[in-house]
C-alpha atoms as a PDB file:
ATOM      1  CA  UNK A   1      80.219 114.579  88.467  1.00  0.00           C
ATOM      2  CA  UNK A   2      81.638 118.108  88.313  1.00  0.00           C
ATOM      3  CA  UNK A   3      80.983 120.782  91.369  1.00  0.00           C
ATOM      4  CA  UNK A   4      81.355 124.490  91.050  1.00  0.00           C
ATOM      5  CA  UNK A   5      83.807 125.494  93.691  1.00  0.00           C
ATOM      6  CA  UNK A   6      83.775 129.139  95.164  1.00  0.00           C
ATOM      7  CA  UNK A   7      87.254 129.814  94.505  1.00  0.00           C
ATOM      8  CA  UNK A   8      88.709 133.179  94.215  1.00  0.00           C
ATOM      9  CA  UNK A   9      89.334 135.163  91.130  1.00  0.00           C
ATOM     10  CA  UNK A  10      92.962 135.013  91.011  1.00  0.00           C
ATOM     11  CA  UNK A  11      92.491 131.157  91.425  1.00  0.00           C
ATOM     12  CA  UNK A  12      89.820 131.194  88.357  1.00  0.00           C
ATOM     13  CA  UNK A  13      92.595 133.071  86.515  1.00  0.00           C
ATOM     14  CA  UNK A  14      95.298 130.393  87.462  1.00  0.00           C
ATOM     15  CA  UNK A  15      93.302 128.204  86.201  1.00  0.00           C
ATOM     16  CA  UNK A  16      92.052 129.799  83.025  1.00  0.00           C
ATOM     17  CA  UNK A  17      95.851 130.216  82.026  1.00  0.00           C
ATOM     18  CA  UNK A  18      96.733 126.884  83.188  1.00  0.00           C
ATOM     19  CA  UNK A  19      94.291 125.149  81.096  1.00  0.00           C
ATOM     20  CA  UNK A  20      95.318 122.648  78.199  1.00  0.00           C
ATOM     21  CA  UNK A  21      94.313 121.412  75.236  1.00  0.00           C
ATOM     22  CA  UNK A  22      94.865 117.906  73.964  1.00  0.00           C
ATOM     23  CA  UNK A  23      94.555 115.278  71.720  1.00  0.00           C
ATOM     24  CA  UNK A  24      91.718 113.121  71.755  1.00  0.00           C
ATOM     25  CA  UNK A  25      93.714 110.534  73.514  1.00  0.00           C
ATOM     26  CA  UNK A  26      95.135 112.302  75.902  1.00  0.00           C
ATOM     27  CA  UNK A  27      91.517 113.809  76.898  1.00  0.00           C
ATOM     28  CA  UNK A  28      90.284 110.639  77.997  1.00  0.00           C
ATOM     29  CA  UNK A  29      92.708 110.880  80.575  1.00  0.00           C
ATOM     30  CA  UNK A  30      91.403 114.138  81.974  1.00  0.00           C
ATOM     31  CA  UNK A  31      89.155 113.080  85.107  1.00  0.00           C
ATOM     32  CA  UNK A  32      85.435 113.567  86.318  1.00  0.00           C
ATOM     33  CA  UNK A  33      86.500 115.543  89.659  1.00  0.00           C
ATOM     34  CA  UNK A  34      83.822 115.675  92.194  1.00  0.00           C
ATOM     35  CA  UNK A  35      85.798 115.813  95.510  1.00  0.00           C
ATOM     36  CA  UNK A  36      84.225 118.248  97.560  1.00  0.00           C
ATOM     37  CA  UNK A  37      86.747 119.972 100.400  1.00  0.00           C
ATOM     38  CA  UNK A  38      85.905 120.332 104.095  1.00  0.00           C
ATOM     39  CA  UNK A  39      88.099 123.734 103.392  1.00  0.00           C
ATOM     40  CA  UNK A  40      87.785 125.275  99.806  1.00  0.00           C
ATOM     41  CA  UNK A  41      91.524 125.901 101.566  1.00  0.00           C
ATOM     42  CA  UNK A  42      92.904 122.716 100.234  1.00  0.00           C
ATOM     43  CA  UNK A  43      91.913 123.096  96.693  1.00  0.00           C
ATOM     44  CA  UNK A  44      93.315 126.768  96.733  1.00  0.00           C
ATOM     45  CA  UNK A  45      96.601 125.428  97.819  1.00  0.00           C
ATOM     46  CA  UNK A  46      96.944 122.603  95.756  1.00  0.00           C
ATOM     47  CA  UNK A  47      95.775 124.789  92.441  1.00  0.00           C
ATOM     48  CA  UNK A  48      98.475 127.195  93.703  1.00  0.00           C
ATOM     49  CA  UNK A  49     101.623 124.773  94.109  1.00  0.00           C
ATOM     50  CA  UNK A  50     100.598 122.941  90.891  1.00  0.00           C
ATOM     51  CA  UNK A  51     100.120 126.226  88.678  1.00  0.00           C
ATOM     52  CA  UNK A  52     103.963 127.090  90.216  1.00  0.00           C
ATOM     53  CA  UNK A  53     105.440 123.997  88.719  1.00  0.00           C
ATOM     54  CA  UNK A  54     105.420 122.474  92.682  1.00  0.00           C
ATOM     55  CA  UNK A  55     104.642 118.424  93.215  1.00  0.00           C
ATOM     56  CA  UNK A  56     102.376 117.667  95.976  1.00  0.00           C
ATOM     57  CA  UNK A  57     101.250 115.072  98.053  1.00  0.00           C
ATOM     58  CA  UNK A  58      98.171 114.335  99.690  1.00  0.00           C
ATOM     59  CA  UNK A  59      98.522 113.141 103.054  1.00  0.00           C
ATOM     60  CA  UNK A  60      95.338 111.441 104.783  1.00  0.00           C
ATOM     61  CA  UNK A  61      93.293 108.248 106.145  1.00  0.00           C
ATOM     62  CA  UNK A  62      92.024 105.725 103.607  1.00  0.00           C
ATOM     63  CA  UNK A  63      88.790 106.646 102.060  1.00  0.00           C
ATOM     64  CA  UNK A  64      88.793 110.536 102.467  1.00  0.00           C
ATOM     65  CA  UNK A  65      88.740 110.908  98.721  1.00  0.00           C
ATOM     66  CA  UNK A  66      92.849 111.502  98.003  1.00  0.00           C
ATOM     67  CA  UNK A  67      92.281 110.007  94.700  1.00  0.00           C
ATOM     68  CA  UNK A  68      89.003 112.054  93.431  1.00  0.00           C
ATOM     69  CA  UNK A  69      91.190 114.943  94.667  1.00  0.00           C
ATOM     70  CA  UNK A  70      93.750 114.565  92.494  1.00  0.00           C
ATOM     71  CA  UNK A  71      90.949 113.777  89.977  1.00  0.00           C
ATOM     72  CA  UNK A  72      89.397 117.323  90.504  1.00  0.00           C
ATOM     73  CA  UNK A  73      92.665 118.279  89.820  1.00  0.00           C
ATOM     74  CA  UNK A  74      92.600 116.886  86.879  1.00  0.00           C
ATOM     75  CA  UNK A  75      89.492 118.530  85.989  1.00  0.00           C
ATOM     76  CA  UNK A  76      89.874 121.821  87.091  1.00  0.00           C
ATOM     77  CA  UNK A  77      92.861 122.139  84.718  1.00  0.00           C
ATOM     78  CA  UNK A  78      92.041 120.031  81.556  1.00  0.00           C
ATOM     79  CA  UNK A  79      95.199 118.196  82.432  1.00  0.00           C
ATOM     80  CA  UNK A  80      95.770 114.333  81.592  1.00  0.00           C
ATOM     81  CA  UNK A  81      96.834 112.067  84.233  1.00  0.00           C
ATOM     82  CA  UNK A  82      98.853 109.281  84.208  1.00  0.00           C
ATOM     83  CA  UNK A  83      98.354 106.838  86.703  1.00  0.00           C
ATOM     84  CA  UNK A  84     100.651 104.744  89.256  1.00  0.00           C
ATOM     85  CA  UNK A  85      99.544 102.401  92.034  1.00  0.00           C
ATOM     86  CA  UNK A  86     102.230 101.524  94.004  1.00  0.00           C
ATOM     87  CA  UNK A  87     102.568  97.903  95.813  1.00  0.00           C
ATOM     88  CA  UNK A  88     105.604  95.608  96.711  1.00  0.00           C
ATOM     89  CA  UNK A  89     105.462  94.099  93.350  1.00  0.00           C
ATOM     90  CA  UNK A  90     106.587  97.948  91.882  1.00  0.00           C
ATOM     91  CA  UNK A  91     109.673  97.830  89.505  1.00  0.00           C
ATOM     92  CA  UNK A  92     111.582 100.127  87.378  1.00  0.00           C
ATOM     93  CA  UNK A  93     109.124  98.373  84.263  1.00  0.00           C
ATOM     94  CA  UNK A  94     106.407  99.184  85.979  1.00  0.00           C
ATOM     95  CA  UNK A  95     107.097 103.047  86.114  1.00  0.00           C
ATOM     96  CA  UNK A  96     108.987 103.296  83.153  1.00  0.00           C
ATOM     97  CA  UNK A  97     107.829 100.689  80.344  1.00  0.00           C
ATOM     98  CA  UNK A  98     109.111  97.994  79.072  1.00  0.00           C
ATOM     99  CA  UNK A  99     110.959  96.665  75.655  1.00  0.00           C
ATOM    100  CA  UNK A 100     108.793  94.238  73.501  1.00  0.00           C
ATOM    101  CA  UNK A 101     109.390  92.417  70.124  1.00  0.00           C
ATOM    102  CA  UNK A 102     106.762  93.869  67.126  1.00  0.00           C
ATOM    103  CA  UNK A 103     106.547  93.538  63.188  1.00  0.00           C
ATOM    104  CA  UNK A 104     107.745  96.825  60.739  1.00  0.00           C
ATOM    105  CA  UNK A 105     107.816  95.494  57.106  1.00  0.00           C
ATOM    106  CA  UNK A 106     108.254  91.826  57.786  1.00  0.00           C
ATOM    107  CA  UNK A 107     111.003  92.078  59.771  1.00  0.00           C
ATOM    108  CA  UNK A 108     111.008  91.426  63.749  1.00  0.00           C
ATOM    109  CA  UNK A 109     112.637  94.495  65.853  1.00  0.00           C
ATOM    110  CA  UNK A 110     112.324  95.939  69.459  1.00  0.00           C
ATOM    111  CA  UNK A 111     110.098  98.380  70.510  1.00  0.00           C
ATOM    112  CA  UNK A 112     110.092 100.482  73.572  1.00  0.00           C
ATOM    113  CA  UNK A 113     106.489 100.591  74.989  1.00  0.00           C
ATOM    114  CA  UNK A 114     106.494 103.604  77.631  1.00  0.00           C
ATOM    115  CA  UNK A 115     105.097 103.517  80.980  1.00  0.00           C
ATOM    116  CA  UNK A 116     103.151 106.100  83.042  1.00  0.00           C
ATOM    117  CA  UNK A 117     106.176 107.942  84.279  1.00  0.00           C
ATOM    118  CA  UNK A 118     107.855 108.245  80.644  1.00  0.00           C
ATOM    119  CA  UNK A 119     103.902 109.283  79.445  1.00  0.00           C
ATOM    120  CA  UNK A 120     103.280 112.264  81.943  1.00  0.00           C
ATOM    121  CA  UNK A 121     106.838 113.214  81.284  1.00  0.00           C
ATOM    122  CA  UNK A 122     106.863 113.402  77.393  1.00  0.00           C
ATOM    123  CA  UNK A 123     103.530 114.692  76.826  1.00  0.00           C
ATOM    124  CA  UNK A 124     103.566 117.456  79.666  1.00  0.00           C
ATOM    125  CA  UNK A 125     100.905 115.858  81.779  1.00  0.00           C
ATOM    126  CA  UNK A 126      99.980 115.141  85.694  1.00  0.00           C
ATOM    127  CA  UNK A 127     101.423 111.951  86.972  1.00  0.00           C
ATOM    128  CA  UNK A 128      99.882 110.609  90.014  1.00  0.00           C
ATOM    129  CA  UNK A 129     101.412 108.306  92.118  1.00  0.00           C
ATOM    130  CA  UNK A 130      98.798 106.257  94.631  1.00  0.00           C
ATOM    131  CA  UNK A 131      99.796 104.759  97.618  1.00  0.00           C
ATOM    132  CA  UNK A 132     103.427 106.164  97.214  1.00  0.00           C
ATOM    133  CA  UNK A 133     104.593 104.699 100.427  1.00  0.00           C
ATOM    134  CA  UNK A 134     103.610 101.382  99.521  1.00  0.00           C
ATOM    135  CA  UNK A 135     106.565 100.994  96.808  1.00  0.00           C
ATOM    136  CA  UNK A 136     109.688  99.235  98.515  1.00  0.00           C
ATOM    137  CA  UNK A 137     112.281 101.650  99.286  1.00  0.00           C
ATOM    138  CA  UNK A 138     115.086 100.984  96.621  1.00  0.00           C
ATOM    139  CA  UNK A 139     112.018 101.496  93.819  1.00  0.00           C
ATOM    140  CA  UNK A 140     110.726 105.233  94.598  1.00  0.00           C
ATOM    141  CA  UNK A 141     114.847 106.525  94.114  1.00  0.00           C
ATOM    142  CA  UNK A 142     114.417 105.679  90.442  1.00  0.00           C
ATOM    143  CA  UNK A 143     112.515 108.680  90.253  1.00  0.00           C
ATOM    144  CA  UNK A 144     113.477 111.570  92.368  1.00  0.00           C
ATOM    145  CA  UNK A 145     115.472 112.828  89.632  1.00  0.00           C
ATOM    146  CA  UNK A 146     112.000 114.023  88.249  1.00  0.00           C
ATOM    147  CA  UNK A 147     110.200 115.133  91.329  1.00  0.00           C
ATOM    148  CA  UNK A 148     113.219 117.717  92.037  1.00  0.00           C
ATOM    149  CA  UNK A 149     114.029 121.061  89.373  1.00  0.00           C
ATOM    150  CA  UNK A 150     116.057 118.714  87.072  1.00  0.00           C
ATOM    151  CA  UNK A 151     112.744 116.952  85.625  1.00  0.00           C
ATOM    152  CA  UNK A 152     114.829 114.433  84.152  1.00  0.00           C
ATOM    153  CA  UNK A 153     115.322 110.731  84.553  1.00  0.00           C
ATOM    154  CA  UNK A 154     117.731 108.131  82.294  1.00  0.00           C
ATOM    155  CA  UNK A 155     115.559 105.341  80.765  1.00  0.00           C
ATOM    156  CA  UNK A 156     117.089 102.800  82.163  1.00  0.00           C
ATOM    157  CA  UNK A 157     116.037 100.049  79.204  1.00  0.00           C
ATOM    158  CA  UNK A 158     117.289 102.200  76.513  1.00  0.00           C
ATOM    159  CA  UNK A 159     119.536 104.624  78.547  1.00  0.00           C
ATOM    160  CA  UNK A 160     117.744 107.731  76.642  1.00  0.00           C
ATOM    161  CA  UNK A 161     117.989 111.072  78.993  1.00  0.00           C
ATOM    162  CA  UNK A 162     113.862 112.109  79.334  1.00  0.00           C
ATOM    163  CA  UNK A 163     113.044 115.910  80.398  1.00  0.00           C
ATOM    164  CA  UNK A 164     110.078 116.258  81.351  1.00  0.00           C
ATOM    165  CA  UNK A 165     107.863 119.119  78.710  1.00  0.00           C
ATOM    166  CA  UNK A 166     106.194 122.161  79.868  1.00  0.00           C
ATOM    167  CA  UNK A 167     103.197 121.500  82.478  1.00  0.00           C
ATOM    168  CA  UNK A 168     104.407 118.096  83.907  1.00  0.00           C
ATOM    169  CA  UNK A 169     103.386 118.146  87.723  1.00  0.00           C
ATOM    170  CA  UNK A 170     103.424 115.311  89.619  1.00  0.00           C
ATOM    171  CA  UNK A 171     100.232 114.697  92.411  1.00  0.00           C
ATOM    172  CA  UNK A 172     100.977 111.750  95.410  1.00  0.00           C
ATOM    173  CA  UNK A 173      98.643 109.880  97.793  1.00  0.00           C
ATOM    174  CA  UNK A 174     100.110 108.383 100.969  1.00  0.00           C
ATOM    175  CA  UNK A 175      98.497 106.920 103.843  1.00  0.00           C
ATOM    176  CA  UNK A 176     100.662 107.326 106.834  1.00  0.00           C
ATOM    177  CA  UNK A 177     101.052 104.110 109.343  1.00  0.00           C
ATOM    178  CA  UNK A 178      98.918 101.898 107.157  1.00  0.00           C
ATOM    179  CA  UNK A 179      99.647  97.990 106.862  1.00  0.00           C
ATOM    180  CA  UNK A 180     102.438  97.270 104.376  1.00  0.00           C
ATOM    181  CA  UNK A 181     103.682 100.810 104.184  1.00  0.00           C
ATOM    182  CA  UNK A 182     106.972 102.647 104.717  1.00  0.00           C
ATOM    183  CA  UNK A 183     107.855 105.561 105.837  1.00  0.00           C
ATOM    184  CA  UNK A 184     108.928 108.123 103.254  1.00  0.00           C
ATOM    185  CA  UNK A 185     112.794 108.838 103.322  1.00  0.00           C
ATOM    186  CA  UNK A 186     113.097 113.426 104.249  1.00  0.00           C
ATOM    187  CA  UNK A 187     115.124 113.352 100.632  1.00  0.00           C
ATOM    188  CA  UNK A 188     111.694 112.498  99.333  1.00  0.00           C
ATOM    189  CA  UNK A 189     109.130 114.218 101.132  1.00  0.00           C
ATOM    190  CA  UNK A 190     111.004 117.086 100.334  1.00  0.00           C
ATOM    191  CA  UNK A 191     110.276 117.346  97.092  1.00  0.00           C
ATOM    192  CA  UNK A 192     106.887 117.566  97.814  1.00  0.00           C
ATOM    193  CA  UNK A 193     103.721 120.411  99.061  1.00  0.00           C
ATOM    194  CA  UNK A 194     102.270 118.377 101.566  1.00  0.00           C
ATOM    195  CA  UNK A 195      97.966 118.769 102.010  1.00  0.00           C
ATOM    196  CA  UNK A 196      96.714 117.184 104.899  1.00  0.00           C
ATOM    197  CA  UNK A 197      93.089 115.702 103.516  1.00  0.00           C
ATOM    198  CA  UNK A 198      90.900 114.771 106.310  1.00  0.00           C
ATOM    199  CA  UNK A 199      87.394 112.927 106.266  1.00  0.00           C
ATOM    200  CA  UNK A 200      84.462 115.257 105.140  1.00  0.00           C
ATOM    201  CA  UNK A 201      82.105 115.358 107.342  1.00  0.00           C
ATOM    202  CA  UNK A 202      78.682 116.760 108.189  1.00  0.00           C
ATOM    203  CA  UNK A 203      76.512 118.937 106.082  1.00  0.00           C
ATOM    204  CA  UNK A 204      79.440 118.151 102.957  1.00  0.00           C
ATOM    205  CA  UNK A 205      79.294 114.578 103.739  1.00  0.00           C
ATOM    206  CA  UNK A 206      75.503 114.794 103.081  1.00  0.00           C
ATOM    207  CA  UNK A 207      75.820 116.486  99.489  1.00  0.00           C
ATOM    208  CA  UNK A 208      77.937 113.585  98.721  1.00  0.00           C
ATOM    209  CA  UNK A 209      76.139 111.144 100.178  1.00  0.00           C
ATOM    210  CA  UNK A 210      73.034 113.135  97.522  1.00  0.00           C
ATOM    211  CA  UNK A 211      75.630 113.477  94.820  1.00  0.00           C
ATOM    212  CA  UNK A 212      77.135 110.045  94.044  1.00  0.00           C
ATOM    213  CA  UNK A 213      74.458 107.572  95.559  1.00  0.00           C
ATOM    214  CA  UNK A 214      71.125 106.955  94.547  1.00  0.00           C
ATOM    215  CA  UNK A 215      70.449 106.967  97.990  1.00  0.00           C
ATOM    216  CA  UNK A 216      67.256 109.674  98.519  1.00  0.00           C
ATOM    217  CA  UNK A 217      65.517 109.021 101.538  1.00  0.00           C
ATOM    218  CA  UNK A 218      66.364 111.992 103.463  1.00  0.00           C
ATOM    219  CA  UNK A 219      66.026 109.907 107.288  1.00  0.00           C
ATOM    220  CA  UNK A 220      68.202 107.334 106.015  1.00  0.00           C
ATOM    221  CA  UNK A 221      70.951 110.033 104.720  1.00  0.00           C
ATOM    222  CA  UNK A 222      71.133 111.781 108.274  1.00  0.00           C
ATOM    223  CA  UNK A 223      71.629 108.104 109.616  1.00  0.00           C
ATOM    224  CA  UNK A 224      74.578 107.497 107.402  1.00  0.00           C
ATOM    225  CA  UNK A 225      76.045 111.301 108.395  1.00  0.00           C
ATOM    226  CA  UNK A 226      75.669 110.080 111.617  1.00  0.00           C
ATOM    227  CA  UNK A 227      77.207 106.751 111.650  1.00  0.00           C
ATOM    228  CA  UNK A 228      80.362 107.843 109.751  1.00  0.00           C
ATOM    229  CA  UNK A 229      80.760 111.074 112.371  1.00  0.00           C
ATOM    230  CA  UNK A 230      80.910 107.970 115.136  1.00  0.00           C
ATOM    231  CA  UNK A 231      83.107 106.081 113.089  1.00  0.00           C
ATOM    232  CA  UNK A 232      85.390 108.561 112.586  1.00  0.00           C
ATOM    233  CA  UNK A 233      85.644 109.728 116.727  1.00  0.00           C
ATOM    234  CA  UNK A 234      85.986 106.388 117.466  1.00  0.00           C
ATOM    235  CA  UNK A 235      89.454 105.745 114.768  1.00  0.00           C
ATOM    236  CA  UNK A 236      90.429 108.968 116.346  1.00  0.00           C
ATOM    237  CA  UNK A 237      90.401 107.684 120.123  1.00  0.00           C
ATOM    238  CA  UNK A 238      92.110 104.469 118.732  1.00  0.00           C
ATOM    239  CA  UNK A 239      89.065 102.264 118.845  1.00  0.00           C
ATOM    240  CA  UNK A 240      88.750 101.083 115.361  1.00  0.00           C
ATOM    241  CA  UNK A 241      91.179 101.327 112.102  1.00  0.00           C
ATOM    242  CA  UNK A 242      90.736 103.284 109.270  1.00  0.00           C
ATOM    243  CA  UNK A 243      89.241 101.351 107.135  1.00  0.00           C
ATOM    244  CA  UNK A 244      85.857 101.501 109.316  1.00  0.00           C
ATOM    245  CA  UNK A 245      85.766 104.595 108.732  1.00  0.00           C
ATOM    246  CA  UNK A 246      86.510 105.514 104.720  1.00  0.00           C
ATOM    247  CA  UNK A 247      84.023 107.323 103.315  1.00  0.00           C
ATOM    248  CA  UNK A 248      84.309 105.019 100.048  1.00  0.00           C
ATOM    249  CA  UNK A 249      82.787 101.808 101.975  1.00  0.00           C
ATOM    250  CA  UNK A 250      79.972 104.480 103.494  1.00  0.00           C
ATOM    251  CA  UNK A 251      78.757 105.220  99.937  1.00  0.00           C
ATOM    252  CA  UNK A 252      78.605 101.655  99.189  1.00  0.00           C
ATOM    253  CA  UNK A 253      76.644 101.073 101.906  1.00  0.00           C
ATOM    254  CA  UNK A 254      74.159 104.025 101.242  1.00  0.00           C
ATOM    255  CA  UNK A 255      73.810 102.818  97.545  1.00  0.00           C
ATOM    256  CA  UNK A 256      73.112  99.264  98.767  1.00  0.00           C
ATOM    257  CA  UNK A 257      70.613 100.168 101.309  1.00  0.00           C
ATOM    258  CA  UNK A 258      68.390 101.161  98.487  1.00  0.00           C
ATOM    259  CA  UNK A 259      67.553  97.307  97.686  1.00  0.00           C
ATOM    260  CA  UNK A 260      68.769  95.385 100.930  1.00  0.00           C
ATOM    261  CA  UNK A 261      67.693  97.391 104.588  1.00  0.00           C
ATOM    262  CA  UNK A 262      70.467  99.181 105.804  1.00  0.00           C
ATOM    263  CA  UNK A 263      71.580  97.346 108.839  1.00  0.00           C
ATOM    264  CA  UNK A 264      72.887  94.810 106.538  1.00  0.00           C
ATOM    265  CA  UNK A 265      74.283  97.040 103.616  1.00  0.00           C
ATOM    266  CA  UNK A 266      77.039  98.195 106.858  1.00  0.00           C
ATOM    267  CA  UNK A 267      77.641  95.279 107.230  1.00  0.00           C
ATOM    268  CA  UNK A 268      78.565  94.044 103.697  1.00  0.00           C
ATOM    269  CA  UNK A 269      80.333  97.638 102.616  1.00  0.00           C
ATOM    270  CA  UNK A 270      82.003  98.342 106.394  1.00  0.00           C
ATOM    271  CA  UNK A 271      81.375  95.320 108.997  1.00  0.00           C
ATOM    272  CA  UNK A 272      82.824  92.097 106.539  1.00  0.00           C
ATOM    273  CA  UNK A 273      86.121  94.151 105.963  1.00  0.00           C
ATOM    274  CA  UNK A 274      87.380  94.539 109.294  1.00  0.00           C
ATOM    275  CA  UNK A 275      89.884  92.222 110.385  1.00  0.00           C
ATOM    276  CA  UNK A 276      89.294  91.874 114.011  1.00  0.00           C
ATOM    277  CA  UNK A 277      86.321  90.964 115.868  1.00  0.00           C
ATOM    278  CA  UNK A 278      86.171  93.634 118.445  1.00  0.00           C
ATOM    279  CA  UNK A 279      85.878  96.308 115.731  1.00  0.00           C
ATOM    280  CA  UNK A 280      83.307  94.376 113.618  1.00  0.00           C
ATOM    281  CA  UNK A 281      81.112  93.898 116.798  1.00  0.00           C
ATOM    282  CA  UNK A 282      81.967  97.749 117.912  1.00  0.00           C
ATOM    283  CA  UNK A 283      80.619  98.665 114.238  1.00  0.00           C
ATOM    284  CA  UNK A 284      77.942  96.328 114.513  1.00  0.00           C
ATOM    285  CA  UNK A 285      76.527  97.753 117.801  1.00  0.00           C
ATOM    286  CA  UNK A 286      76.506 101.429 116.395  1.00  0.00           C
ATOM    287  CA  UNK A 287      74.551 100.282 113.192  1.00  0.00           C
ATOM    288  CA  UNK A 288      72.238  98.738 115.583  1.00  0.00           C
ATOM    289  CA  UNK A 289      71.466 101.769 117.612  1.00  0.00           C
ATOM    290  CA  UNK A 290      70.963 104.163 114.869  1.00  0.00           C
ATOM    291  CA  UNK A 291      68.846 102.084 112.211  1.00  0.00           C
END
């Protein structure tokens, strides 16, 4: 899904001279976009740091669309993305590639096979980097070589220096306080323009809702608007977790409440994946006085 933003015409241009063109691979890497801002604001300023050569990371609660963001991105510019999601389990493999054994003219040799990082770098792409702050701390160093002016990184497998071609940007997702992350060391976070991306809400919220479910009974959409505006006031006051509220599980449940009645689709997309009692019940109790 593409949406026509009302962006300004020195933004338009940015883009329009920003835009690339590339190989049929590459261009299945370009994303869909879609996101749709609570402020046109946070586009502006992310089109604007990434058109200046600038990294940036988007800072907000699970399920308020960080990753279709950086899709849009994506989108907006023609640019290819390279993707890394970041868990425990992240090595230096993982970001940069890996050595494997293959076949030239009979004979067996080794082959470098690159990873996401060495991609984005070498072919002038976006690299984004989701969940950031769930890598473990001694992993994410590996790399700030190329989130700083340098744009270089040694290969550590085949000790090669990479700098990073024209138009290589790199886009981050963190969400702050979340189970199994860690804070971001300042040497970090300072390579980065940080967006705050909050939950969309309201009248957008709807046009989503219309957009990317086949959810059309108009009653039943309001209901949903509603329910996720109580979800969300009641993570803010501390009464529930995040997850309750991501707009990703709301969707699900508005797609699924086309077959199975509503009550029930919350509780499969919302209710199931809370960990704790209380908040299921809490959840429970709000689907129960609005539908």
């Amino acid at each position: 899904m593409h949406t026509n933003y009302d962006l300004p015409e020195n933004i338009i241009d940015i883009l329009n001279t920003n835009k690339r063109e590339h190989n049929e691979t590459l261009q299945e890497l370009i994303r869909k976009g879609g996101y749709m801002p609570p402020h046109i604001d946070l586009l502006i300023d992310a089109i604007a740091a990434l058109s200046m050569g600038k990294n940036i990371l988007l800072k907000g609660p699970t399920g308020a669309g960080k990753t279709k963001f950086a899709e849009t991105l994506s989108y907006l510019f023609n640019q290819a993305m390279f993707s890394v999601n970041c868990s425990v389990d992240l090595d230096a493999e993982s970001l940069m590639g890996f050595k494997t054994l293959v076949y030239e003219d009979g004979k067996q040799v080794i082959d470098f096979v690159p990873g996401p990082v060495t991609s984005a770098m070498n072919n002038g792409t976006f690299l984004y980097i989701d969940e950031i702050n769930m890598a473990k701390p001694e992993t994410l160093p590996l790399i700030n070589g190329v989130l700083d002016y340098r744009r270089t990184i040694t290969n550590p497998f085949t000790n090669e220096i990479i700098t990073a071609t024209e138009n290589f940007n790199v886009i981050a997702a963190i969400n702050e306080g979340y189970v199994g992350t860690v804070p971001l060391n300042e040497a970090l976070k300072n390579r980065f323009i940080v967006i705050d991306v909050p939950y969309i809400q309201g009248e957008q919220l709807k046009e989503l809702i219309q957009a990317n479910t086949n959810l059309t009974n108009e009653t039943l959409i309001d209901l949903f608007v509603t329910l996720s505006s109580d979800l969300i006031r009641a993570v803010e006051q501390g009464k529930l977790s995040e997850d309750a509220a991501s707009i990703r599980a709301l969707l699900d449940a508005c797609d699924l409440s086309m077959i199975i009645p509503p009550k029930r689709a919350i509780l499969r997309s919302i209710v199931d994946k809370l960990e704790e009692e209380r908040e299921q019940e809490f959840v429970q109790n709000l689907a129960d006085t609005l539908f």
